[in-house]
Protein backbone atom coordinates (compact mmCIF):
# COMPACT_ATOMS: atom_id res chain seq x y z
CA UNK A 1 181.52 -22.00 -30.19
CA UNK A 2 182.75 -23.88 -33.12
CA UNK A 3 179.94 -25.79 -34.83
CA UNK A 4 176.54 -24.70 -35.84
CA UNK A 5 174.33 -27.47 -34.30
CA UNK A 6 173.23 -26.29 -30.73
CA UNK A 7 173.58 -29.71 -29.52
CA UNK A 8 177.38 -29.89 -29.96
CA UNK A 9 177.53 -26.20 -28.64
CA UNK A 10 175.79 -27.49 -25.25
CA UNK A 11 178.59 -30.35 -25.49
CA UNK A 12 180.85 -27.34 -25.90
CA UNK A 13 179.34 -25.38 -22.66
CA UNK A 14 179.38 -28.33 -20.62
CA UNK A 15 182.54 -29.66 -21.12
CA UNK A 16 184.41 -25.73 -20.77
CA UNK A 17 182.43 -25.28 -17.53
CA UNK A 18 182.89 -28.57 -16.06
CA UNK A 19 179.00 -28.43 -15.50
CA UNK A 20 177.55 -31.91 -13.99
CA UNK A 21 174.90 -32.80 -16.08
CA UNK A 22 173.05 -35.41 -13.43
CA UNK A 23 172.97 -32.67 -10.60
CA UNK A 24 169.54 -31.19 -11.10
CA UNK A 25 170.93 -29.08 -14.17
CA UNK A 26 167.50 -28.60 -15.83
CA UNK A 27 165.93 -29.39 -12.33
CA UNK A 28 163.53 -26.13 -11.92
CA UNK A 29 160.49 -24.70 -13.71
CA UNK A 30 161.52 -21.78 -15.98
CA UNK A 31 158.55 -19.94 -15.17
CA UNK A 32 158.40 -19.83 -11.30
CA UNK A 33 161.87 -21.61 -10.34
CA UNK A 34 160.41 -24.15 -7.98
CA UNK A 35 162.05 -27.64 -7.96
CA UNK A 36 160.38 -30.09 -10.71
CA UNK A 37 159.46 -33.80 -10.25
CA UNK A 38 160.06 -36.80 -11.90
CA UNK A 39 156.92 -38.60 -13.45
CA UNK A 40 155.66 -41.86 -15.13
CA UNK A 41 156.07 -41.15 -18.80
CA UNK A 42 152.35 -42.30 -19.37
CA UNK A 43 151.04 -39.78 -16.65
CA UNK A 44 153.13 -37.09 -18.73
CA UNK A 45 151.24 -37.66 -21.63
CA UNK A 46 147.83 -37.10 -19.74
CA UNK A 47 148.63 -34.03 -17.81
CA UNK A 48 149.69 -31.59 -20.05
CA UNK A 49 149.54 -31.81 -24.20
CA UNK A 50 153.23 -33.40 -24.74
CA UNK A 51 153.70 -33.26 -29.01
CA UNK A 52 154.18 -36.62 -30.30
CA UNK A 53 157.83 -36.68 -31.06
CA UNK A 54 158.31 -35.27 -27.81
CA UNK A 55 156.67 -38.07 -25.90
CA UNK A 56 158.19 -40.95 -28.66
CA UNK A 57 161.74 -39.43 -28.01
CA UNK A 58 162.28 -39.36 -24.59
CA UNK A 59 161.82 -41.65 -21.21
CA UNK A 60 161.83 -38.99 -18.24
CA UNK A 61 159.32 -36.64 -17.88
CA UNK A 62 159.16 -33.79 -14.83
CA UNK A 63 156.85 -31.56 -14.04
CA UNK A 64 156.06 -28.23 -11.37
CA UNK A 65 153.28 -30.09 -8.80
CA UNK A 66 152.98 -26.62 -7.45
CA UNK A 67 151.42 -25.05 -10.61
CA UNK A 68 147.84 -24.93 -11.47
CA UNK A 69 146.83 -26.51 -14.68
């Protein structure tokens, strides 16, 4: 790694590992590894507490249908 911010280290990681970043890279829950789903950004919001710079910064929103809220 050669800079402090994490966000140039995952430019870093990516670009060393020739990882494609629009095949499903983040595609799976963390907890339970089953595949995630894309949903309405306003849906997001009601589902699950999203913090507010969360939901004002970003446009896609995914979620585990198989997990119990």
């Amino acid at each position: 790694m050669h800079d402090n911010d994490f966000r140039v280290q995952l430019k870093e990681v990516v670009n060393h590992f020739n990882i494609d970043i629009h095949k499903g890279l983040l595609g799976r829950c963390l907890q339970c590894n089953e595949k995630l789903a894309d949903i309405d950004k306003c849906a997001a919001k009601g589902l699950v507490p999203v913090p507010v710079h969360v939901y004002d910064t970003n446009e896609r929103f995914s979620i585990n249908l198989k997990s119990t809220f």
